[in-house]
Protein backbone atom coordinates (compact mmCIF):
# COMPACT_ATOMS: atom_id res chain seq x y z
CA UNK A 1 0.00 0.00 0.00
CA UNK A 2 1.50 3.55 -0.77
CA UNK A 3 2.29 6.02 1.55
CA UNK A 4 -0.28 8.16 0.36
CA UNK A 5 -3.15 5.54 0.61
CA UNK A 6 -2.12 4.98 3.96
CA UNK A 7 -2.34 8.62 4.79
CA UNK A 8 -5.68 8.76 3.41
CA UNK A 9 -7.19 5.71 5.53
CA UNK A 10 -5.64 6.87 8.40
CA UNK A 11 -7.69 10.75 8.00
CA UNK A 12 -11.13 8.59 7.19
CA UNK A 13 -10.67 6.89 9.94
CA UNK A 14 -9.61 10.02 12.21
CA UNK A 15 -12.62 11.61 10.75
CA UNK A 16 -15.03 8.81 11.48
CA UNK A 17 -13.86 8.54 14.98
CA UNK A 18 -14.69 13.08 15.14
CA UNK A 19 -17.99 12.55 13.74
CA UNK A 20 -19.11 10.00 16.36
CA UNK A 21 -18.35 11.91 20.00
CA UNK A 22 -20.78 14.95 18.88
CA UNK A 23 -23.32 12.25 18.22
CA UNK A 24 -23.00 10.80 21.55
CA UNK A 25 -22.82 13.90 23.37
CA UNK A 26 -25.43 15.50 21.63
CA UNK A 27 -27.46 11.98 23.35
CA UNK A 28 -26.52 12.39 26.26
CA UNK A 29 -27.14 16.42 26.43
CA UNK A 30 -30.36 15.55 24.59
CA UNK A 31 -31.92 15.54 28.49
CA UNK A 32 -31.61 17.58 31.38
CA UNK A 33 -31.43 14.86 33.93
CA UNK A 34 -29.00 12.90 35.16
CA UNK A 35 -29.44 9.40 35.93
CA UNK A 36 -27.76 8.24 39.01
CA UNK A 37 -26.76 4.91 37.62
CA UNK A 38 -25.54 4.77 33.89
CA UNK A 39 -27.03 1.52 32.95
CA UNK A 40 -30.20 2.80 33.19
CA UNK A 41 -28.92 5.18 30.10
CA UNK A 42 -31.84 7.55 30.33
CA UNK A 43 -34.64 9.00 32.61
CA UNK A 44 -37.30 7.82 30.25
CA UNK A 45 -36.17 4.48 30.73
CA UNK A 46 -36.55 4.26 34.21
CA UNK A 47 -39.83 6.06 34.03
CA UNK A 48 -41.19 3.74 30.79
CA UNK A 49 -40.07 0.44 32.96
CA UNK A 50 -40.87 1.48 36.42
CA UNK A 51 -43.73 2.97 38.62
CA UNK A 52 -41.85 6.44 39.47
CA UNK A 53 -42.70 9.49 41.19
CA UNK A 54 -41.50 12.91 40.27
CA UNK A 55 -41.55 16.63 40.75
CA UNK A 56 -40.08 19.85 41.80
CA UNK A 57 -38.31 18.99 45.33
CA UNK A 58 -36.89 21.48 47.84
CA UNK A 59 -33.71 19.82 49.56
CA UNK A 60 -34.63 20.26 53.44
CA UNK A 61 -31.25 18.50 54.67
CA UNK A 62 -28.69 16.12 53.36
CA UNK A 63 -26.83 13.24 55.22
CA UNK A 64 -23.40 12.70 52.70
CA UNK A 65 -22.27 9.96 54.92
CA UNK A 66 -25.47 8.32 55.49
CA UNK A 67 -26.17 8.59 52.23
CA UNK A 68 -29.38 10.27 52.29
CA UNK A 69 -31.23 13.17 51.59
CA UNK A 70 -34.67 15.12 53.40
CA UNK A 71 -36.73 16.06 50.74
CA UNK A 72 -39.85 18.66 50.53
CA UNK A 73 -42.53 18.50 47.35
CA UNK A 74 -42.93 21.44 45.36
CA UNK A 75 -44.23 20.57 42.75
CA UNK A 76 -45.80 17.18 41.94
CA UNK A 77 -45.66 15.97 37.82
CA UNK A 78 -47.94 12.79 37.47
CA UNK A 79 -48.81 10.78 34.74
CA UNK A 80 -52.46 11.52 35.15
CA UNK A 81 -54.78 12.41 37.74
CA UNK A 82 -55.76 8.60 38.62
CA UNK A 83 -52.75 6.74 38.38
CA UNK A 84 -50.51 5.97 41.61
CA UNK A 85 -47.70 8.44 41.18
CA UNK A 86 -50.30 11.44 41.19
CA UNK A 87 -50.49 10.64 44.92
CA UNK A 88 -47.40 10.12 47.53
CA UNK A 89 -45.59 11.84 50.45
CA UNK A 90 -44.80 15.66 50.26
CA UNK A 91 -41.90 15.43 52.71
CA UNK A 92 -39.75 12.32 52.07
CA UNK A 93 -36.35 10.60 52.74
CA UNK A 94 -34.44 9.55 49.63
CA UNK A 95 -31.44 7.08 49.39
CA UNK A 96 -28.45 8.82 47.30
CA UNK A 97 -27.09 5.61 45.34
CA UNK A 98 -25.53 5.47 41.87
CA UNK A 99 -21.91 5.82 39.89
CA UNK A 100 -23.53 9.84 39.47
CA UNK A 101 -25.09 9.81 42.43
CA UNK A 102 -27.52 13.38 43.08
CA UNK A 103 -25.30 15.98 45.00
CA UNK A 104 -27.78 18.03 46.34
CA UNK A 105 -27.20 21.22 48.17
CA UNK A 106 -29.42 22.23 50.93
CA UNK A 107 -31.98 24.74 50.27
CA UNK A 108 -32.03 24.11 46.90
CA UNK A 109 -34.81 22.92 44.48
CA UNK A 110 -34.25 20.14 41.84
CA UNK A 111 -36.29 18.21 39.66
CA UNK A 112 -35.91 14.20 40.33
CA UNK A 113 -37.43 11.05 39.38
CA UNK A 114 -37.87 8.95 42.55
CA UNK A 115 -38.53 4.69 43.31
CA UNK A 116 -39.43 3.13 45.84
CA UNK A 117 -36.21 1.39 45.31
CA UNK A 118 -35.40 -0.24 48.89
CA UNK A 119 -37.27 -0.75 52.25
CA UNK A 120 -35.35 2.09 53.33
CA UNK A 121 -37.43 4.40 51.56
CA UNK A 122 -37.29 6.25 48.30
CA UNK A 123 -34.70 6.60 45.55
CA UNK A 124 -33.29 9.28 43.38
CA UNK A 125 -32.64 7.51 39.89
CA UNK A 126 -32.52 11.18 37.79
CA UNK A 127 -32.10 14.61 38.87
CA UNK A 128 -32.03 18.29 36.97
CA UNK A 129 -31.52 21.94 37.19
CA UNK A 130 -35.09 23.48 39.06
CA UNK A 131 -35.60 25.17 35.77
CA UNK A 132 -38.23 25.85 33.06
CA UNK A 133 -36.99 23.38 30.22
CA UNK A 134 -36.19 20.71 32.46
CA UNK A 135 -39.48 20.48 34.24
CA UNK A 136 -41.21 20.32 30.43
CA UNK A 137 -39.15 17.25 29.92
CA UNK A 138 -40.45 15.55 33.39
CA UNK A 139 -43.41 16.52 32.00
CA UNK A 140 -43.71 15.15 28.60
CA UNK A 141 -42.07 11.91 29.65
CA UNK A 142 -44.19 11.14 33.22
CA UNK A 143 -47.25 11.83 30.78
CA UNK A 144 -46.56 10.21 27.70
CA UNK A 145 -47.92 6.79 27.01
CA UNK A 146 -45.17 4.68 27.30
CA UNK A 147 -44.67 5.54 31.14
CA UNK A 148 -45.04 2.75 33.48
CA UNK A 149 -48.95 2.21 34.18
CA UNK A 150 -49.79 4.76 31.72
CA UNK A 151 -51.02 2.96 28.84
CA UNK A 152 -54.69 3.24 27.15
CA UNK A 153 -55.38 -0.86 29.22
CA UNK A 154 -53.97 0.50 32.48
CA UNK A 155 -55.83 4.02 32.43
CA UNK A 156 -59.24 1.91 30.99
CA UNK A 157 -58.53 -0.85 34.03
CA UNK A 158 -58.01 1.93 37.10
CA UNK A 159 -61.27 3.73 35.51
CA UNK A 160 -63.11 0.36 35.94
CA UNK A 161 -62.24 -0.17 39.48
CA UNK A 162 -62.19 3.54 40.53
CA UNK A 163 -65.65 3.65 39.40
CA UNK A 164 -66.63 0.31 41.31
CA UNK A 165 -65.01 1.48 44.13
CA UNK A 166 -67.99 4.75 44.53
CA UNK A 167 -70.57 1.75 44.50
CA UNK A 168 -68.80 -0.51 47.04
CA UNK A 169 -66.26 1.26 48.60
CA UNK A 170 -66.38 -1.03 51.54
CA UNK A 171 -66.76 -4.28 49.69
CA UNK A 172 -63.77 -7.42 49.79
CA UNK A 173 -63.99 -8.87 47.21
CA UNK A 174 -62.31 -12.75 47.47
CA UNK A 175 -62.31 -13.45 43.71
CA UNK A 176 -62.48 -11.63 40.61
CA UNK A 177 -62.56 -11.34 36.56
CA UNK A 178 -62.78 -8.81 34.26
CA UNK A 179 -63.94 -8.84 30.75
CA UNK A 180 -61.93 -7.79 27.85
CA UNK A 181 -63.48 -4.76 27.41
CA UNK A 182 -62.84 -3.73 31.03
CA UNK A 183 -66.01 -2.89 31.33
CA UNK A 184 -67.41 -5.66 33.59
CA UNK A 185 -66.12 -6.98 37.04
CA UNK A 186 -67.69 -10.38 37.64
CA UNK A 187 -66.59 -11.11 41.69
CA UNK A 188 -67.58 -13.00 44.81
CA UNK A 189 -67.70 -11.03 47.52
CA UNK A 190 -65.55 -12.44 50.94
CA UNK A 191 -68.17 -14.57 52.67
CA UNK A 192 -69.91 -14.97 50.09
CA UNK A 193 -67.82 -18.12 48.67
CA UNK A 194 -70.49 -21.07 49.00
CA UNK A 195 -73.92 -19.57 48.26
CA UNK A 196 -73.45 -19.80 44.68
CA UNK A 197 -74.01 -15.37 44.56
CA UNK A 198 -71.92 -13.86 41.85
CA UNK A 199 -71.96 -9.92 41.68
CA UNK A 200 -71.51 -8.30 38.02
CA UNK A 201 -70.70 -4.68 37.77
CA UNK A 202 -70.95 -2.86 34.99
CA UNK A 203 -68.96 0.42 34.03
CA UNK A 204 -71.96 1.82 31.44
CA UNK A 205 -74.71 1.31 33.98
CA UNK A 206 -72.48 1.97 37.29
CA UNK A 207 -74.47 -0.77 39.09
CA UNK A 208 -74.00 -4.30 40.28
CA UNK A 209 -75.69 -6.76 39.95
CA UNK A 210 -76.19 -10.51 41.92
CA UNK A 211 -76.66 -13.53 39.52
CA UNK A 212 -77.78 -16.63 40.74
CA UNK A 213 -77.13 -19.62 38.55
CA UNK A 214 -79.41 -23.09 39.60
CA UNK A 215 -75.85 -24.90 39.81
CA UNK A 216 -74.36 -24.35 43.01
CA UNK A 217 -69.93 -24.02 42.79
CA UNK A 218 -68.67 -24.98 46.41
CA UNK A 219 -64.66 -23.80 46.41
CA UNK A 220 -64.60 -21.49 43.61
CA UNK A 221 -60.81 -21.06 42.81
CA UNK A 222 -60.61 -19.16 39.33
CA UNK A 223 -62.45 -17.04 36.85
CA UNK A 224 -61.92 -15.98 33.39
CA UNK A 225 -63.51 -14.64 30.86
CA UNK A 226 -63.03 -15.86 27.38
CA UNK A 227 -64.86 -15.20 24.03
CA UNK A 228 -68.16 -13.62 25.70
CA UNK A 229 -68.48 -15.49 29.22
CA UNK A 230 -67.00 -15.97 32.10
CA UNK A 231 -66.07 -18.72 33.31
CA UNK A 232 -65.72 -19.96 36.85
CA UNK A 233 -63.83 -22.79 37.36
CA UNK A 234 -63.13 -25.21 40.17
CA UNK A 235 -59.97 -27.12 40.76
CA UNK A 236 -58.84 -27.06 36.77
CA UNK A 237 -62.38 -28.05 36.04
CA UNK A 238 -64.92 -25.12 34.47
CA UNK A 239 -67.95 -25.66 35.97
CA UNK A 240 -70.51 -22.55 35.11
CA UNK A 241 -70.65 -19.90 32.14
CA UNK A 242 -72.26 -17.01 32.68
CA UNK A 243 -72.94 -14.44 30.36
């Protein structure tokens, strides 16, 4: 090979190697936060992958040695009125943990993506600047569709059983099914097991209703619903349909 094909390899090469680190950086400065470990590679990952909690937090004290942080809501950022992050502790201990673990100063305000990642208590997994573009990230990702628990089956399942819950807030139920749809609960209420009573709600109506089938089920052990029924079954066997 000639010198100067040599020299000319050696610059595509150089230049190949140049045009990759912008790409990377441009990544990683693509988002605001930081997460505390690396292999989680982004905030949205945690948050698409995990229940999280996040918001606007005021740093009340911090424990460097213990490893720990007191931490005040500001600001809460959900992923939607009804699911489980939109409620949660305003004033909150956090474990600092990661490679990039959050450095938080006292008295300041930061915007973090929390787990409940021990028994110890919370977790920060990502943390930003307390600033305008950073909290419409937090924003756009706790709310899009891909977060944990925030698809169109999770937000049509906690709409079922929020609205059950106004018609029997103080009912146990021992056994349930829902249909496809989620739009009917078919359950048996606890101590109700061996009468052969099954309760339907339905979402449309808001109501529930008892159904009585001539064959009594002793030991009921699963439901299901498949096709247009459910099914109740009894040790592997199914014993009723009810439609």
């Amino acid at each position: 090979m000639h010198a100067l094909q040599v020299f000319a390899l050696a610059l595509l090469w150089s230049c190949a190697a140049v045009s990759e680190v912008p790409r990377s950086a441009a990544a990683l400065e693509s988002s605001r936060l930081v997460v505390a470990h690396p292999r989680n590679k982004s905030a949205a990952r945690i948050v698409h992958s995990r229940l999280c909690y996040a918001g606007r937090y005021r740093v009340v004290d911090v424990d460097t040695d213990g490893g720990f942080v007191d931490l005040r809501l500001v600001e809460r950022v959900a992923s939607g009125e009804d699911h489980p992050n939109a409620e949660g502790e305003t004033e909150l201990r956090a474990l600092l943990v990661g490679e990039r673990r959050f450095d938080p100063r006292k008295g300041a305000t930061y915007c973090l993506v929390l787990t409940h990642g021990s028994k110890a208590g919370m977790t920060v997994e990502a943390y930003g600047p307390d600033d305008a573009t950073t909290l419409e990230e937090l924003r756009k990702m706790m709310r899009s569709p891909e977060a944990f628990g925030n698809d169109v089956t999770s937000r049509k399942r906690r709409a079922l059983w929020k609205a059950f819950r106004k018609t029997a807030p103080e009912t146990v139920i021992r056994i349930y099914c829902e249909d496809d749809a989620l739009s009917q609960i078919l359950f048996i209420p606890e101590g109700e097991e061996d009468r052969g009573t099954y309760f339907l709600f339905e979402l449309n109506s808001g109501t529930t209703m008892p159904l009585m089938p001539a064959k009594l089920v002793p030991r009921v052990n699963r439901i299901t619903f498949e096709g247009d029924a459910f099914l109740v079954w009894q040790d592997g066997v199914v014993e009723l349909s009810l439609h």
